[in-house]
Protein backbone atom coordinates (compact mmCIF):
# COMPACT_ATOMS: atom_id res chain seq x y z
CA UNK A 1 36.61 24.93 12.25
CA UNK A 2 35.94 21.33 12.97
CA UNK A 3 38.25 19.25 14.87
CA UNK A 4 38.57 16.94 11.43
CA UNK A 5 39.66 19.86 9.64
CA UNK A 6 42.08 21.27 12.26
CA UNK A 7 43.62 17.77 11.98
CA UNK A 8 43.72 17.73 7.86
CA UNK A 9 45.10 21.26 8.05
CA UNK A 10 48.07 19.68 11.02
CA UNK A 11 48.84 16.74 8.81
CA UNK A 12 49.25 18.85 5.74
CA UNK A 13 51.06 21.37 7.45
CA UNK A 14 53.69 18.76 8.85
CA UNK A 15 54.42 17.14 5.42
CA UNK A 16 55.17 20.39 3.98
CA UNK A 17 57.98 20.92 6.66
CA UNK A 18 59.17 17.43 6.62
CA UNK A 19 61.34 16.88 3.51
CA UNK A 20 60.73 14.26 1.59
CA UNK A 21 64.15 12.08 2.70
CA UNK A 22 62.64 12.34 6.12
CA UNK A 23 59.02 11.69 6.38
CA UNK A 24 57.26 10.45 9.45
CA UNK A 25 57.59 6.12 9.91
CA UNK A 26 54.70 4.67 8.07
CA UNK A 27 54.37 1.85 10.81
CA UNK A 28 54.95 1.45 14.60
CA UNK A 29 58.30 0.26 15.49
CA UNK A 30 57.93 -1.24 18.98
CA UNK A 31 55.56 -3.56 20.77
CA UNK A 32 52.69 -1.81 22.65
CA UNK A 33 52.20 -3.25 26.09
CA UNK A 34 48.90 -3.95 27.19
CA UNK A 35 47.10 -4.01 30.32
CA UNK A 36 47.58 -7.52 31.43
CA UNK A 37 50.93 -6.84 30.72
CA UNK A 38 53.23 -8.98 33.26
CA UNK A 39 55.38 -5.73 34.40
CA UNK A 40 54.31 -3.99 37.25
CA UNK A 41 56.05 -0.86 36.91
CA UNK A 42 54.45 -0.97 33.08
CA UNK A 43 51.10 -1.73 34.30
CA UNK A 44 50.91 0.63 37.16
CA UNK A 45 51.45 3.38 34.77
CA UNK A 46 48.50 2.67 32.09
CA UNK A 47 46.59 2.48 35.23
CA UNK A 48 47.43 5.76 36.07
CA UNK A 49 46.55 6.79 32.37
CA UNK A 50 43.29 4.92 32.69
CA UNK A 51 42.59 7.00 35.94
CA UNK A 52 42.81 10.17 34.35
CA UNK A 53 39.71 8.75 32.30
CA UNK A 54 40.95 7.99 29.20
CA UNK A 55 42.15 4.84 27.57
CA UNK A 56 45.88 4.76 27.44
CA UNK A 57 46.90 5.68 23.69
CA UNK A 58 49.85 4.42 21.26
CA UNK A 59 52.10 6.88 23.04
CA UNK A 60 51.74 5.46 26.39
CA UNK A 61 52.14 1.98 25.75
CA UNK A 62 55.20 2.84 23.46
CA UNK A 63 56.79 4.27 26.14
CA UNK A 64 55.14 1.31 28.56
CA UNK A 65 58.57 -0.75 27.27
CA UNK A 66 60.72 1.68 29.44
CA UNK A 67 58.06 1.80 32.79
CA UNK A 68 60.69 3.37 35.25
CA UNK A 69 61.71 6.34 32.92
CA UNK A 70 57.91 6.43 31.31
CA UNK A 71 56.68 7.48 34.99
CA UNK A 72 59.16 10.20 35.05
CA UNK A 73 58.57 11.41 31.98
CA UNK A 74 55.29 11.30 32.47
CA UNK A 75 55.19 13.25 36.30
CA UNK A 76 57.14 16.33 33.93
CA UNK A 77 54.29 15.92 31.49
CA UNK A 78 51.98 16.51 34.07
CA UNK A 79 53.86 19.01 35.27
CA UNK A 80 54.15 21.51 32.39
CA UNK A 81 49.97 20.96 31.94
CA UNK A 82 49.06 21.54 36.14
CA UNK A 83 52.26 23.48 37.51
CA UNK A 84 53.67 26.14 34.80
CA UNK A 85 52.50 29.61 35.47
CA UNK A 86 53.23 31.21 31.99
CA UNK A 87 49.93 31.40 30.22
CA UNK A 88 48.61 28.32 28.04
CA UNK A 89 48.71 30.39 24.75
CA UNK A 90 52.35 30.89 24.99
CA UNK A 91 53.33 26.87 26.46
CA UNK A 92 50.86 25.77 22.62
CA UNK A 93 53.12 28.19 20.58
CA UNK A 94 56.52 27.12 21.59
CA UNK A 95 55.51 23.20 21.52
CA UNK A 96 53.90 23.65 18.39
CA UNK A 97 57.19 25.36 17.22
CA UNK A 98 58.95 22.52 19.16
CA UNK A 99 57.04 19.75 17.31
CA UNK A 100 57.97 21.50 13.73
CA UNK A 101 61.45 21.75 14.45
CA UNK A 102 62.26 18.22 15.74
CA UNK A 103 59.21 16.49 12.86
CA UNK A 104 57.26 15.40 15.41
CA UNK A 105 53.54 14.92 13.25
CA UNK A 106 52.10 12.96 16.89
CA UNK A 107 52.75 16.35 18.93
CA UNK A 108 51.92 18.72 16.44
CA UNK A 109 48.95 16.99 15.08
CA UNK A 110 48.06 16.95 19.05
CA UNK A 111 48.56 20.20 19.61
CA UNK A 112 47.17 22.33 16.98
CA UNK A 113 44.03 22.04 17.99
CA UNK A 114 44.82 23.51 21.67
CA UNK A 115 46.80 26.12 20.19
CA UNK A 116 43.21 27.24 17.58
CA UNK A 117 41.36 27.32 21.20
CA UNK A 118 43.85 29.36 22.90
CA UNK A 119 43.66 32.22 20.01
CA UNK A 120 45.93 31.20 17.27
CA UNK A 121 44.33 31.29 13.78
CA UNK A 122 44.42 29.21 10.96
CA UNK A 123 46.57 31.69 9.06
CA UNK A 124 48.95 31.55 11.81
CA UNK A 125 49.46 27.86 11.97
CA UNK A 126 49.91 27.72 8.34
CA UNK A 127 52.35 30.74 8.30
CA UNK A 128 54.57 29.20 11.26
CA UNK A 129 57.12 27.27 8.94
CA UNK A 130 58.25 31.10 8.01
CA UNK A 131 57.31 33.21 10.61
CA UNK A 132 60.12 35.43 10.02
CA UNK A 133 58.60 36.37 6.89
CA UNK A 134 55.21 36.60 8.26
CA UNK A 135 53.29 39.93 9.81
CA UNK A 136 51.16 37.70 11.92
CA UNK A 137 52.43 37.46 15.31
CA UNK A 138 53.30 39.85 17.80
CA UNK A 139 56.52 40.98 19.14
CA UNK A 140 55.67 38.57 22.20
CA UNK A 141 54.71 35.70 19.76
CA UNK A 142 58.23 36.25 17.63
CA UNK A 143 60.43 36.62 20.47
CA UNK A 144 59.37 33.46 21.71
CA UNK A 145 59.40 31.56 18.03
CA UNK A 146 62.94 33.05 17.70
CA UNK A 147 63.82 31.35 21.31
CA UNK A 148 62.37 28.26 20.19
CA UNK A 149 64.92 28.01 17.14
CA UNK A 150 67.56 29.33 18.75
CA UNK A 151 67.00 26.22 21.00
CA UNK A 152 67.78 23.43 18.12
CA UNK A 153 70.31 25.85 16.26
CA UNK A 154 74.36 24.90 16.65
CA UNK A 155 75.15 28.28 17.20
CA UNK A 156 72.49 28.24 20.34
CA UNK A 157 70.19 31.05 21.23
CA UNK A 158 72.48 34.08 20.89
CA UNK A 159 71.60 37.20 23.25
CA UNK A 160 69.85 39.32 21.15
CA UNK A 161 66.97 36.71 21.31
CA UNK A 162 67.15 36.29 24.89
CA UNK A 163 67.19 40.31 25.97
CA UNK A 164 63.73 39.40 23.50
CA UNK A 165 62.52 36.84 25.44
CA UNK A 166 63.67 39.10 28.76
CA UNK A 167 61.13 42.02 27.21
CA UNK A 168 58.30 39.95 27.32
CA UNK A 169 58.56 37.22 29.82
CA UNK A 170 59.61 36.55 33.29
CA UNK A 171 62.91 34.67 34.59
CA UNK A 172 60.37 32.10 35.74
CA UNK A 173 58.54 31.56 32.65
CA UNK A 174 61.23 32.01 30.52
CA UNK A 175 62.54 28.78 32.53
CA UNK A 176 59.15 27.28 32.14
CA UNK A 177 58.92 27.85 28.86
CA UNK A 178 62.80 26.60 27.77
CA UNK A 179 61.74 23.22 29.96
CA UNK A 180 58.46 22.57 27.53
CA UNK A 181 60.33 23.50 24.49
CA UNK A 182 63.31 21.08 25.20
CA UNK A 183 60.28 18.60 26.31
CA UNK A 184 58.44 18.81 23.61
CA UNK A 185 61.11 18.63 21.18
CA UNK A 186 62.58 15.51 23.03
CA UNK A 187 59.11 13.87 22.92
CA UNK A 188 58.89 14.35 19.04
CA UNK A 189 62.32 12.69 18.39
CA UNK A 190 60.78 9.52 20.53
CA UNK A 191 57.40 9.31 18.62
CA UNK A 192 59.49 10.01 15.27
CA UNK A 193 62.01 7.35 16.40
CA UNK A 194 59.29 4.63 17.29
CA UNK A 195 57.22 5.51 14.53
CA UNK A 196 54.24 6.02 16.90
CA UNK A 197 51.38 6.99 15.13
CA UNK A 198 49.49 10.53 15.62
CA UNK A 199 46.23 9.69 17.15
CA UNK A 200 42.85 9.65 15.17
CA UNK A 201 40.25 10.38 17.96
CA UNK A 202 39.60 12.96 20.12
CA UNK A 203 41.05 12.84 23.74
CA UNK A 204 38.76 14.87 25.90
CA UNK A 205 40.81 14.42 29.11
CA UNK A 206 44.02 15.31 27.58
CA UNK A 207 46.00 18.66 27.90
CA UNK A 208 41.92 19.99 26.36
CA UNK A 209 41.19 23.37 25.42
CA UNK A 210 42.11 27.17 26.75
């Protein structure tokens, strides 16, 4: 599957969960600070972007506007790609999950490519919105798409779903994976918020491929 159709298949995907009351901004809502910017907090941190060897995207000069808390943010982002020890596979499923539950088109449309090269199909992606439903994932795969609703629901994650998530995963990684989750989710509410658009090119030095 080419990238261009992974992307057509996210962006359908995502308006099919969103409801129509509640569909992604149409516009960017804040300024996007640029490299000449006059902040040196803001412009230290699309340097750092820039060293990684890409050009800083919407996202990061969005979040530019808040420099102190975007370097943070940014260090846990780094973080969750370089540090986590639970396998990739499992960090694309619960941010794709993540990025559903909270609307968030920018990290979904992101991600579903990463999560095709770590092993998920195209019949998975489309079946996530009802997983429950679905024969398609494993007892490892529902345990930890169970987890990830339990994480937005009011009642919480009850502990039926965490002895799940206990069968399958360690205390570390289940603590790995509850910080990406809660990450993820927080970063779709921000893009969703600002109305920063999903990207339309390819970033090769991003989070990448499996």
């Amino acid at each position: 599957m080419t990238r261009a159709a992974i992307l057509t298949l996210a962006a359908a995907m995502v308006c099919a969960m969103v409801p129509a009351s509640a569909q992604y901004p149409a516009k960017l809502r804040v300024p996007l600070v640029q490299d000449d910017t006059s902040d040196p907090d803001a412009a230290a941190n699309l340097k750092a972007v820039s060293s990684r060897g890409i050009k800083p995207h919407d996202i990061h000069r969005a979040y530019a506007n808040a420099p102190k808390l975007q370097r943070r943010s940014s260090a846990l982002a780094q973080a969750i790609r370089n540090d986590a020890s639970v396998p990739r596979a499992d960090r694309e499923l619960i941010i794709l999950r993540a990025a559903q539950n909270m609307r968030g088109e920018y990290q979904y449309r992101q991600h579903v490519p990463m999560a095709i090269s770590c092993g998920m199909s195209k019949a998975q992606i489309e079946a996530m919105p009802r997983w429950r439903e679905s024969k398609l994932f494993n007892d490892r795969q529902r345990a930890l798409l169970a987890y990830a609703d339990g994480m937005i629901s009011p009642a919480g994650v009850t502990d039926a779903e965490f002895e799940a998530m206990k069968t399958h995963f360690s205390a570390r990684e289940i603590v790995e994976l509850t910080m990406i989750g809660a990450y993820y989710g927080g970063s779709a509410q921000i893009t969703r918020a600002l109305g920063v658009q999903p990207e339309k090119e390819e970033d090769p030095t991003g989070y990448g491929k499996c």
